[in-house]
C-alpha atoms as a PDB file:
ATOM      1  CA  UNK A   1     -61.738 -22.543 -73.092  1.00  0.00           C
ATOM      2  CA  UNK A   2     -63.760 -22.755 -70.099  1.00  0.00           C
ATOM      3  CA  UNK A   3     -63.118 -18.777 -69.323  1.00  0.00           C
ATOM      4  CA  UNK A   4     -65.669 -17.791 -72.127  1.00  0.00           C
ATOM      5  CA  UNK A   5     -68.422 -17.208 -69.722  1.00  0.00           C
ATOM      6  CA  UNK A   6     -66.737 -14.678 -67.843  1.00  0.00           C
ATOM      7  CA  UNK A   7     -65.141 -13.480 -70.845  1.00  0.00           C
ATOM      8  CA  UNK A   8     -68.660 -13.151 -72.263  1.00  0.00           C
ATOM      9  CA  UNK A   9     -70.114 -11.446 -68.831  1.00  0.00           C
ATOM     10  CA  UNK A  10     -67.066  -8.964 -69.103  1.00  0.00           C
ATOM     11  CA  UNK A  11     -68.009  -7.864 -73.006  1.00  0.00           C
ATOM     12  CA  UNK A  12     -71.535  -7.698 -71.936  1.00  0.00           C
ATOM     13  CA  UNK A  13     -70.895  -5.166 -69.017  1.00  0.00           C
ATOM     14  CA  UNK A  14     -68.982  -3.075 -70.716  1.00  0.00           C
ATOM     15  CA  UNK A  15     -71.297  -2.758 -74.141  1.00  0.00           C
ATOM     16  CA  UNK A  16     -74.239  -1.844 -71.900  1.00  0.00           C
ATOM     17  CA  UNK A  17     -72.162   0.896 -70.369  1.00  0.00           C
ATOM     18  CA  UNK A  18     -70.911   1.845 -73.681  1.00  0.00           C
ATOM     19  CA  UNK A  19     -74.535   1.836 -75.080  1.00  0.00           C
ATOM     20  CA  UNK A  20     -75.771   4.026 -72.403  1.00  0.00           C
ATOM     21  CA  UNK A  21     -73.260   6.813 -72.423  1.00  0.00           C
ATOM     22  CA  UNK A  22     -73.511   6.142 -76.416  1.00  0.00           C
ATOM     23  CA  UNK A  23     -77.199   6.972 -76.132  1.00  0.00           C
ATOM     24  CA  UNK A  24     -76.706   9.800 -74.276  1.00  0.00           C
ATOM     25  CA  UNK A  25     -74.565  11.496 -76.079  1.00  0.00           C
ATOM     26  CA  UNK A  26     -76.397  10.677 -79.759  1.00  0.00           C
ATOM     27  CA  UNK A  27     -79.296  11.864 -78.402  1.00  0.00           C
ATOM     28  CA  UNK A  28     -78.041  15.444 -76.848  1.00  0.00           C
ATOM     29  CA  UNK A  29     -76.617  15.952 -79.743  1.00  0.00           C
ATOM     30  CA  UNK A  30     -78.463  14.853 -83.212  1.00  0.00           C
ATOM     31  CA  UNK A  31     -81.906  13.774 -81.363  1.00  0.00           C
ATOM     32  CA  UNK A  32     -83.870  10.518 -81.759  1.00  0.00           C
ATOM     33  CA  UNK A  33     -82.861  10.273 -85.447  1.00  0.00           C
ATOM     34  CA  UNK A  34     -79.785   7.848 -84.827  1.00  0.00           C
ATOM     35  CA  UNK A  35     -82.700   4.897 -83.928  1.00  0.00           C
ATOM     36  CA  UNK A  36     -82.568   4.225 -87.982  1.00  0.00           C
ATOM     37  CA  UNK A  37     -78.411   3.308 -87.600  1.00  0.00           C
ATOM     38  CA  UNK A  38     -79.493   0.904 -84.658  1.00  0.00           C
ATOM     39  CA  UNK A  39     -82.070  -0.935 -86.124  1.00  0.00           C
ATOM     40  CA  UNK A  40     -79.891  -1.545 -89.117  1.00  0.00           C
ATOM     41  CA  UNK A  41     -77.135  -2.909 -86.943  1.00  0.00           C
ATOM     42  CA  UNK A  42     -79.526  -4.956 -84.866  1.00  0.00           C
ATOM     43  CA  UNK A  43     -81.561  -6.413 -87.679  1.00  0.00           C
ATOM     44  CA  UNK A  44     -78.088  -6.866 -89.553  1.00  0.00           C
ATOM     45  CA  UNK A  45     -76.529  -8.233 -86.381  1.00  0.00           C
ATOM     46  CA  UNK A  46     -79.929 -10.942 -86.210  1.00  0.00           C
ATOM     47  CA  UNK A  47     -79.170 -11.823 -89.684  1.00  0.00           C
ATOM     48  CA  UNK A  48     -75.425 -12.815 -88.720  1.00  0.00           C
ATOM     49  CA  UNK A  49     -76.489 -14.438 -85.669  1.00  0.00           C
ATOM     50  CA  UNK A  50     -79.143 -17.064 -87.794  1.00  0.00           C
ATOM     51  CA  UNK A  51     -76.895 -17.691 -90.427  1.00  0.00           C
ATOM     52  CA  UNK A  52     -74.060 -18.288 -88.160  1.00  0.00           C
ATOM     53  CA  UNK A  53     -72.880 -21.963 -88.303  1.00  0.00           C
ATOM     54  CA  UNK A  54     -70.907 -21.491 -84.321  1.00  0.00           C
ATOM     55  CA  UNK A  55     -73.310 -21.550 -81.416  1.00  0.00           C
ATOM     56  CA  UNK A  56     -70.636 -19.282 -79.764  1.00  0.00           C
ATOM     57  CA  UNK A  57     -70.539 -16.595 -82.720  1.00  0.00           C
ATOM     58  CA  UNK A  58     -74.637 -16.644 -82.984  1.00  0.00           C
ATOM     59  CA  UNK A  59     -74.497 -15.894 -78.962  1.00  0.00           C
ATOM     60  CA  UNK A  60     -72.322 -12.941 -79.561  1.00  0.00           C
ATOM     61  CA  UNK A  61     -74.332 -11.898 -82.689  1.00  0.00           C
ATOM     62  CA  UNK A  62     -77.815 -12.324 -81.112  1.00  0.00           C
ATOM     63  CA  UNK A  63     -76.376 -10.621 -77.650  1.00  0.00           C
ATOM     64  CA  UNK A  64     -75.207  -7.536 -80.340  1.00  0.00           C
ATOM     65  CA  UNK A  65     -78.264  -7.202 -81.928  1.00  0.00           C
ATOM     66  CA  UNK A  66     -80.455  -7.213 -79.063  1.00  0.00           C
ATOM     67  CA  UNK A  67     -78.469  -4.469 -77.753  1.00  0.00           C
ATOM     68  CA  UNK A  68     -78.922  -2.911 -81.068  1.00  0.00           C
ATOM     69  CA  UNK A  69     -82.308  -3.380 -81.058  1.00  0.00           C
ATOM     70  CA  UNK A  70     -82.906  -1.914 -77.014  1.00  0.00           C
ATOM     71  CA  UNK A  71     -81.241   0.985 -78.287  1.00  0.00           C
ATOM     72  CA  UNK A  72     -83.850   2.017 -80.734  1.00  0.00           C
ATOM     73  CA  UNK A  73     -86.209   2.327 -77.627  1.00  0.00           C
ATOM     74  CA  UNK A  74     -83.915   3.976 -75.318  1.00  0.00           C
ATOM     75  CA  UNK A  75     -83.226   6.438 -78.069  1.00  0.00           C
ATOM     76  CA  UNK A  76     -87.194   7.436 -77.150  1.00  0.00           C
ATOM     77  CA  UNK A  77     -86.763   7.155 -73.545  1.00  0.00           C
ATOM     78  CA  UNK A  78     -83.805   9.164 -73.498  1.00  0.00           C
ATOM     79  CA  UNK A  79     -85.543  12.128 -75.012  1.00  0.00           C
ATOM     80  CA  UNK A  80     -88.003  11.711 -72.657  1.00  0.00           C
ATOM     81  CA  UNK A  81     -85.726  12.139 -69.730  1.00  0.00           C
ATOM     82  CA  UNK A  82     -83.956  14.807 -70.994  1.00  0.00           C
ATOM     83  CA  UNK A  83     -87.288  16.696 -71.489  1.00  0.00           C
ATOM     84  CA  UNK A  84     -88.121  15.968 -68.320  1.00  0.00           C
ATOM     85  CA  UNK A  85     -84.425  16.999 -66.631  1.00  0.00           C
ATOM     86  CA  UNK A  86     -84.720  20.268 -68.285  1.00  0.00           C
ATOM     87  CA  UNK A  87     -88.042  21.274 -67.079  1.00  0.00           C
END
């Protein structure tokens, strides 16, 4: 199909929008604790991603737990700004 890189730009934009409002809101709400849940995704996500046998489906995997694995720092960062915002 020779749409899958837009296809693949679309799902991109919208999980790092997702992600950040996702972030957001975990963090305002339960703190920095939900970093455990994404570095379980995004090392489980890696795992799929090696093992896969499609160069398409490890793409999507790796893309996934990258995103995963970001989160765990913006989890951090996020606290930060809100510390700062509130001050």
């Amino acid at each position: 199909m020779k749409y899958y890189g837009v296809l693949f730009g679309l799902y991109v934009l919208f999980t790092i929008g997702m992600y950040h409002i996702l972030i957001v809101k975990l963090e305002a709400k339960f703190g920095t604790w939900p970093w455990i849940g994404f570095l379980i995704l995004g090392i489980l996500c890696l795992y799929i991603s090696i093992i896969s046998n499609s160069i398409g489906w490890s793409m999507l995997w790796g893309y996934n737990a990258f995103v995963n694995l970001w989160s765990v720092k913006e989890m951090f960062d996020q606290q930060k700004r809100s510390k700062t915002n509130a001050a």
